[in-house]
Protein backbone atom coordinates (compact mmCIF):
# COMPACT_ATOMS: atom_id res chain seq x y z
CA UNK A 1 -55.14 -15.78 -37.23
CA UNK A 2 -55.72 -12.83 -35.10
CA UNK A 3 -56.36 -9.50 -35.76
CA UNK A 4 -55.93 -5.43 -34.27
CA UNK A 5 -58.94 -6.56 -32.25
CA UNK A 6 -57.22 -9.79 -30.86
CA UNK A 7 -59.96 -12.36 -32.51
CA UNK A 8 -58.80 -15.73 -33.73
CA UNK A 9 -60.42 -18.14 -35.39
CA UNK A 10 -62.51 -21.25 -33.83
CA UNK A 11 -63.42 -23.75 -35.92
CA UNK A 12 -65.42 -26.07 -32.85
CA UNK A 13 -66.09 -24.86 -30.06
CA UNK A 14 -65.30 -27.20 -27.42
CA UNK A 15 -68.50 -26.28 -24.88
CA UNK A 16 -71.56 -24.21 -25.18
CA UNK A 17 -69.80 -22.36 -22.52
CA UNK A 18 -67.14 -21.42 -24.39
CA UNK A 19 -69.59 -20.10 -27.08
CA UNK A 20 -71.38 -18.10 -24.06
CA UNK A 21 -67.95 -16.60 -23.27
CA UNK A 22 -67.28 -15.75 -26.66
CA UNK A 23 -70.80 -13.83 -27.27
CA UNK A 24 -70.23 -12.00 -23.65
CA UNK A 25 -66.62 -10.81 -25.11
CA UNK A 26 -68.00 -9.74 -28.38
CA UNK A 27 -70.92 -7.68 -26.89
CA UNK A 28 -68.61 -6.07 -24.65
CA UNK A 29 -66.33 -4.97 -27.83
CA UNK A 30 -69.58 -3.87 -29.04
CA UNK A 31 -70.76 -1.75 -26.17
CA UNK A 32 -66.97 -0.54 -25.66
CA UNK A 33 -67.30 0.73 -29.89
CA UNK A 34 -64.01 -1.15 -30.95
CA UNK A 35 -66.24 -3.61 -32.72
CA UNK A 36 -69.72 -3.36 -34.52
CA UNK A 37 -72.59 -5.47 -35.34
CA UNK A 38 -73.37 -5.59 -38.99
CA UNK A 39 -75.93 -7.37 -41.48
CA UNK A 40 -75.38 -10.66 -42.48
CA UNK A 41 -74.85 -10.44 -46.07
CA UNK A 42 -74.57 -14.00 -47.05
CA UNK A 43 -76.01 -17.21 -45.20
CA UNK A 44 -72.27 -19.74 -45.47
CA UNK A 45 -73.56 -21.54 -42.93
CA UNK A 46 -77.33 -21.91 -44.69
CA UNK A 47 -80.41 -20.13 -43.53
CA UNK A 48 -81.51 -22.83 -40.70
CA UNK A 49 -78.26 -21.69 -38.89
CA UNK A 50 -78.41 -18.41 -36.67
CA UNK A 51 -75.41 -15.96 -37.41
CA UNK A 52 -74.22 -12.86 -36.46
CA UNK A 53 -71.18 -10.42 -38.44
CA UNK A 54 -69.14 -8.12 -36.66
CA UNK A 55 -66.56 -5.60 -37.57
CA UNK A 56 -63.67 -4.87 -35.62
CA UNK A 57 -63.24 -0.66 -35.71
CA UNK A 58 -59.67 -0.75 -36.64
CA UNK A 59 -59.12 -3.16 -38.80
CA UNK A 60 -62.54 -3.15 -40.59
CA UNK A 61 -62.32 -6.94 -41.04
CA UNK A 62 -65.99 -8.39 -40.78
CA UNK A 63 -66.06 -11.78 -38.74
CA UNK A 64 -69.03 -14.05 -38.79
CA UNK A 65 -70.77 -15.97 -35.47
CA UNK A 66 -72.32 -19.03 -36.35
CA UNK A 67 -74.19 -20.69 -33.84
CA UNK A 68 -73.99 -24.26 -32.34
CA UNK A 69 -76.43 -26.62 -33.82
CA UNK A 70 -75.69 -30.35 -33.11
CA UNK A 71 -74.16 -31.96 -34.61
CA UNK A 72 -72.33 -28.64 -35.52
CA UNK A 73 -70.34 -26.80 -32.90
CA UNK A 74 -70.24 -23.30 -34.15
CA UNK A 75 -67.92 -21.43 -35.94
CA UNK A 76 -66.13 -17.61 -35.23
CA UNK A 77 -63.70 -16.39 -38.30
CA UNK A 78 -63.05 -13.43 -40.66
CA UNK A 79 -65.44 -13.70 -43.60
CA UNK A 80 -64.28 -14.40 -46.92
């Protein structure tokens, strides 16, 4: 699923370095202003996990950041 700011979802990611892309690409939305950082309102992932929300400025769809934790790979996808 993709949206006006060209996310899609990833489920696993495959490489810590494809996480590290991903952040760099997000912060760079961020510093650009077509996306925005916002408070995590609810923990899906549980509170031992680190996550992050962002909005994309057009669309206002939030999407959540969860980090890898082995065994878990991460997540990236429009909250619910």
């Amino acid at each position: 699923m993709k949206n006006s700011c060209n996310w899609e979802v990833i489920d696993d990611f495959q490489s810590f370095s494809e996480f590290a892309r991903l952040v760099a690409w997000i912060e760079s939305q961020v510093s650009e202003k077509t996306a925005f950082e916002v408070p995590v309102k609810d923990w899906y992932a549980g509170s031992g996990f680190t996550e992050r929300w962002f909005q994309c400025s057009t669309s206002k769809s939030v999407w959540r950041l969860v980090f890898p934790d082995g065994p878990f790979h991460g997540y990236w996808g429009e909250v619910a």
